[in-house]
C-alpha atoms as a PDB file:
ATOM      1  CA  UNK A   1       1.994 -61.946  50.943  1.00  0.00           C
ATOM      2  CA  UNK A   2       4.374 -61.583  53.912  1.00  0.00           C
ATOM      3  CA  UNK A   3       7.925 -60.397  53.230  1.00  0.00           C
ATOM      4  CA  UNK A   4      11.384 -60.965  54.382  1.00  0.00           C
ATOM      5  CA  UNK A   5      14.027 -58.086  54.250  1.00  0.00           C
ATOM      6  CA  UNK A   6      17.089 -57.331  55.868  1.00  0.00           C
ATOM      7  CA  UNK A   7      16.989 -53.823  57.017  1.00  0.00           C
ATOM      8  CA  UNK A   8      20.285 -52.615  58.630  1.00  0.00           C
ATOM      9  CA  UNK A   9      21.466 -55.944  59.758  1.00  0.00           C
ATOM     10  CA  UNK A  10      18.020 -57.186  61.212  1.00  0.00           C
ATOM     11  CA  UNK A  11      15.823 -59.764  59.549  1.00  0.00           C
ATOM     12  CA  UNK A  12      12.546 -58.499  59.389  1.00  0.00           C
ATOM     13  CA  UNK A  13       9.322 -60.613  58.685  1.00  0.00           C
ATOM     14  CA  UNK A  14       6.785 -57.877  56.914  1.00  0.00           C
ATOM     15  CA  UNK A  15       3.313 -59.077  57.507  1.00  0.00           C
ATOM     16  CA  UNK A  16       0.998 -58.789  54.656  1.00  0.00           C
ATOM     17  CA  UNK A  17      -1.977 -56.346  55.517  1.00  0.00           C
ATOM     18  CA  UNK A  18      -3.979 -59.067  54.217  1.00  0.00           C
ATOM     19  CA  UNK A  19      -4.346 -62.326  56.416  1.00  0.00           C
ATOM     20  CA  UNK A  20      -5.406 -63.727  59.501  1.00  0.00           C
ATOM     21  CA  UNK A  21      -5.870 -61.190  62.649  1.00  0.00           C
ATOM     22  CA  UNK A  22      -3.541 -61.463  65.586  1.00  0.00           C
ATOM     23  CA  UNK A  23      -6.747 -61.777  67.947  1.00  0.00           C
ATOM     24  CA  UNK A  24      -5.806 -63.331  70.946  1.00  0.00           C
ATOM     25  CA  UNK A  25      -2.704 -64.398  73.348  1.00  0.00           C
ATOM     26  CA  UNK A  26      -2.507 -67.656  71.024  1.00  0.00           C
ATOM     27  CA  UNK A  27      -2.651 -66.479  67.647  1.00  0.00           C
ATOM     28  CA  UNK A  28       0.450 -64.474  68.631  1.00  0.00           C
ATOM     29  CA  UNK A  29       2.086 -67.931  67.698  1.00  0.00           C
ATOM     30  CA  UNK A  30       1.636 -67.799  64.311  1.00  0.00           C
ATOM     31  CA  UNK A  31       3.002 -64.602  63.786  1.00  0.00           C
ATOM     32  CA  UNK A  32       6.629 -66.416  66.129  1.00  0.00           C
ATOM     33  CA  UNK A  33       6.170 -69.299  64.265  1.00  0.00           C
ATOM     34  CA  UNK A  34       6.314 -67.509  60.662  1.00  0.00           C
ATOM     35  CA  UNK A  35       9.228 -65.595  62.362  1.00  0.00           C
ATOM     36  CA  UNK A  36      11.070 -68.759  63.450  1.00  0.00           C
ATOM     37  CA  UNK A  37      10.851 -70.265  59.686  1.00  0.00           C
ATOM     38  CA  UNK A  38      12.063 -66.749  58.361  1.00  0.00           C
ATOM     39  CA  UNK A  39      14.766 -66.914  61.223  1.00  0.00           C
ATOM     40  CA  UNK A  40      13.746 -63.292  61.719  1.00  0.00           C
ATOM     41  CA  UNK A  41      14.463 -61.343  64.568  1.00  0.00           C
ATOM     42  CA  UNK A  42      11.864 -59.037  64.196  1.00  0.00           C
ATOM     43  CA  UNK A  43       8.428 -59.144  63.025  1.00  0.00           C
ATOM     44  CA  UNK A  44       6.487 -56.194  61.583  1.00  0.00           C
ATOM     45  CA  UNK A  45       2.485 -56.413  61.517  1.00  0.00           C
ATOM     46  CA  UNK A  46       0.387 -54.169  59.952  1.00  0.00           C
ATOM     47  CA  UNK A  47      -2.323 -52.042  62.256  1.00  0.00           C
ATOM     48  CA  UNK A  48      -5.242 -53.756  59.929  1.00  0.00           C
ATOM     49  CA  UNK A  49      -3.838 -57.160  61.184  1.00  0.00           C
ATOM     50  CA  UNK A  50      -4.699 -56.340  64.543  1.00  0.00           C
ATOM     51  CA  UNK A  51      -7.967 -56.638  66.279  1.00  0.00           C
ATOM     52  CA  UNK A  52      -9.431 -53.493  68.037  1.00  0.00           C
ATOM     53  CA  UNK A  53      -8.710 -55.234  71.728  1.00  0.00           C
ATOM     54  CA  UNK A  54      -5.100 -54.880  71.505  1.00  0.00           C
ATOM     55  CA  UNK A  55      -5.458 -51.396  71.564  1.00  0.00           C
ATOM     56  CA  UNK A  56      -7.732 -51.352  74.708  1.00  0.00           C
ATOM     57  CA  UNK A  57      -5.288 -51.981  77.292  1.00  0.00           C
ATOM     58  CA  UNK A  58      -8.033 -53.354  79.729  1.00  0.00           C
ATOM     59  CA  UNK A  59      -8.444 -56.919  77.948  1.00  0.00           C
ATOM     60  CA  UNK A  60      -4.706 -57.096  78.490  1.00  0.00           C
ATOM     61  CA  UNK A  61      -3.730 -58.095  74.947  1.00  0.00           C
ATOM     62  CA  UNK A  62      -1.231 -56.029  73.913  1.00  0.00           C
ATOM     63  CA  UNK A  63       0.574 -56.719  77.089  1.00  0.00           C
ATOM     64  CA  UNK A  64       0.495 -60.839  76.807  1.00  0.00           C
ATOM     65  CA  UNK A  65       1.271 -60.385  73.056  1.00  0.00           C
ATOM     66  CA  UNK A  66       4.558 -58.324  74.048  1.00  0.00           C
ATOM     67  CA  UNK A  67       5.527 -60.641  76.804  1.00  0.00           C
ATOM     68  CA  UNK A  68       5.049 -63.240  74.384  1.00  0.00           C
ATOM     69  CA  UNK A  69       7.353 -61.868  71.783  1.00  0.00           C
ATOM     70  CA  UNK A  70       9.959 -60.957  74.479  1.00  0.00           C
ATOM     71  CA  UNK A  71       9.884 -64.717  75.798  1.00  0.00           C
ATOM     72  CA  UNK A  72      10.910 -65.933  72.624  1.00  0.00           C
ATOM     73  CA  UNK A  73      13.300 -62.881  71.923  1.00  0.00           C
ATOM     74  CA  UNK A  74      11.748 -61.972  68.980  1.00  0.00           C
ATOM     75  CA  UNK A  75      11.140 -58.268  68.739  1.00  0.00           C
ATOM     76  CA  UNK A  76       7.484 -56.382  67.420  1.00  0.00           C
ATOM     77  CA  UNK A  77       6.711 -53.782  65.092  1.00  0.00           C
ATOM     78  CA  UNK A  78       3.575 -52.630  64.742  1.00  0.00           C
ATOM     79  CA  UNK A  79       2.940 -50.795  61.689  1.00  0.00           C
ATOM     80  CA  UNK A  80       0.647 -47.856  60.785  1.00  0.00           C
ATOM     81  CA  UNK A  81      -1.317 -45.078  62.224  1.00  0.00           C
ATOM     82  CA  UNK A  82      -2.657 -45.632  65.542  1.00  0.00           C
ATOM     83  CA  UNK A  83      -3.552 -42.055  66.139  1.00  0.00           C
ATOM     84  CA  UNK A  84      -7.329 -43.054  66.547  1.00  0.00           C
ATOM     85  CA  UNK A  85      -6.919 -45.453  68.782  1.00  0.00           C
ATOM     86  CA  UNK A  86      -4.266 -43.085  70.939  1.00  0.00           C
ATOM     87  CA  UNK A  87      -6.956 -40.212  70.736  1.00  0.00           C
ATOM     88  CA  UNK A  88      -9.222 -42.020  73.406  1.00  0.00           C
ATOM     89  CA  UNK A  89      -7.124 -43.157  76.002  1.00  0.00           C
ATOM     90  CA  UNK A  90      -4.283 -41.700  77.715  1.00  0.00           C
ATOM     91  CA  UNK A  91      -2.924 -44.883  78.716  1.00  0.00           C
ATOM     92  CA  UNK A  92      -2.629 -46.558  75.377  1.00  0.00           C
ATOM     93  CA  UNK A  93      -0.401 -42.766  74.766  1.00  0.00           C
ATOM     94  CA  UNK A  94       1.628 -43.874  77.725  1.00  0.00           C
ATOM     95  CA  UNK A  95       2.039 -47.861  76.515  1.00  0.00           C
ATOM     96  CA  UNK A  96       3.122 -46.600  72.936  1.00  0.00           C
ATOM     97  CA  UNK A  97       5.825 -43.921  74.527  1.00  0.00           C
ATOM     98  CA  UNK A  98       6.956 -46.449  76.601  1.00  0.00           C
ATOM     99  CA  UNK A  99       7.580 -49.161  74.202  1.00  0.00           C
ATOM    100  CA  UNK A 100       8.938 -46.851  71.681  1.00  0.00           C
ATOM    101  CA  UNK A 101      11.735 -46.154  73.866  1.00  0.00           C
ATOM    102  CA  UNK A 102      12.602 -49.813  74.425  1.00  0.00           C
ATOM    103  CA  UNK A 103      13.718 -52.407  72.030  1.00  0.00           C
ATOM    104  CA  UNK A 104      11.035 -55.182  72.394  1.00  0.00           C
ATOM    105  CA  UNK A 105       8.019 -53.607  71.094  1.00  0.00           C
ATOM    106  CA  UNK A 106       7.738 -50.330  68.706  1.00  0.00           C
ATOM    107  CA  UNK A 107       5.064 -48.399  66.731  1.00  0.00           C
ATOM    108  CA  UNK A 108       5.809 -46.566  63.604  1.00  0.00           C
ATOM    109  CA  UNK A 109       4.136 -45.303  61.097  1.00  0.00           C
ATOM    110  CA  UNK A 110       5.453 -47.359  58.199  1.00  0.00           C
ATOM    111  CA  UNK A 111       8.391 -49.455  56.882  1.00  0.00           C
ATOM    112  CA  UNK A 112      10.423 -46.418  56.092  1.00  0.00           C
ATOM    113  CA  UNK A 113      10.412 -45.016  59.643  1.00  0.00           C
ATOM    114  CA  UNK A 114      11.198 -49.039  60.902  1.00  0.00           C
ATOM    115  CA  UNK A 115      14.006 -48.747  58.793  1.00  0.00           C
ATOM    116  CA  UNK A 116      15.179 -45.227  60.440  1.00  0.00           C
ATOM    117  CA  UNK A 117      14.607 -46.849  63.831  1.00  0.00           C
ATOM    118  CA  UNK A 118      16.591 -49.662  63.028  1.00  0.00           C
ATOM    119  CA  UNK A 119      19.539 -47.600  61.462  1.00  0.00           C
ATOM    120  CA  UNK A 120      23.071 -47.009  63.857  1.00  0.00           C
END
């Protein structure tokens, strides 16, 4: 079951692990439109709710999901250990560094380091 907390100021929809997949461009709109009802700013899904193309850069998913979320000004999480998926391709390395050091789009390892990141 999906969660709401408030961690450090910033309403946070917590995906369950459980549920459907964020898949394609489109289903990215159920993840906004959960976020929307929650009036969160910020929603956190869980590595197992992801299909394995987000994580190839080359089908461009990850990319339209982010621009998607930063459209609608609601900012991404993604939440486990990618470290398998990072281990094959130097670009996904690059795409997680990158985002990390924005605001729009971060991957951490769990809630407890999302609620570091989102500490002053």
């Amino acid at each position: 079951m999906d969660m709401i907390r408030e961690l450090h100021g910033t309403i946070v929809l917590i995906c369950a692990e459980d549920g459907p997949p964020l898949a394609t461009e489109r289903d990215a709109n159920d993840f906004l439109g959960a976020a929307w009802a929650a009036e969160a700013a910020m929603v956190a899904i869980p590595v197992a709710r992801l299909d394995a193309a987000f994580f190839r850069l080359a089908t461009r998913l990850a990319g339209e999901v982010a621009q998607k979320f930063v459209n609608y000004r609601v900012r991404l999480a993604v939440i486990g250990d990618i470290s398998a998926h990072c281990a094959g391709s130097q670009a996904l390395r690059d795409f997680v560094h990158e985002s990390n050091q924005g605001q729009a789009l971060w991957f951490v390892r769990d809630i407890a380091a999302l609620d570091a990141r989102l500490a002053p």
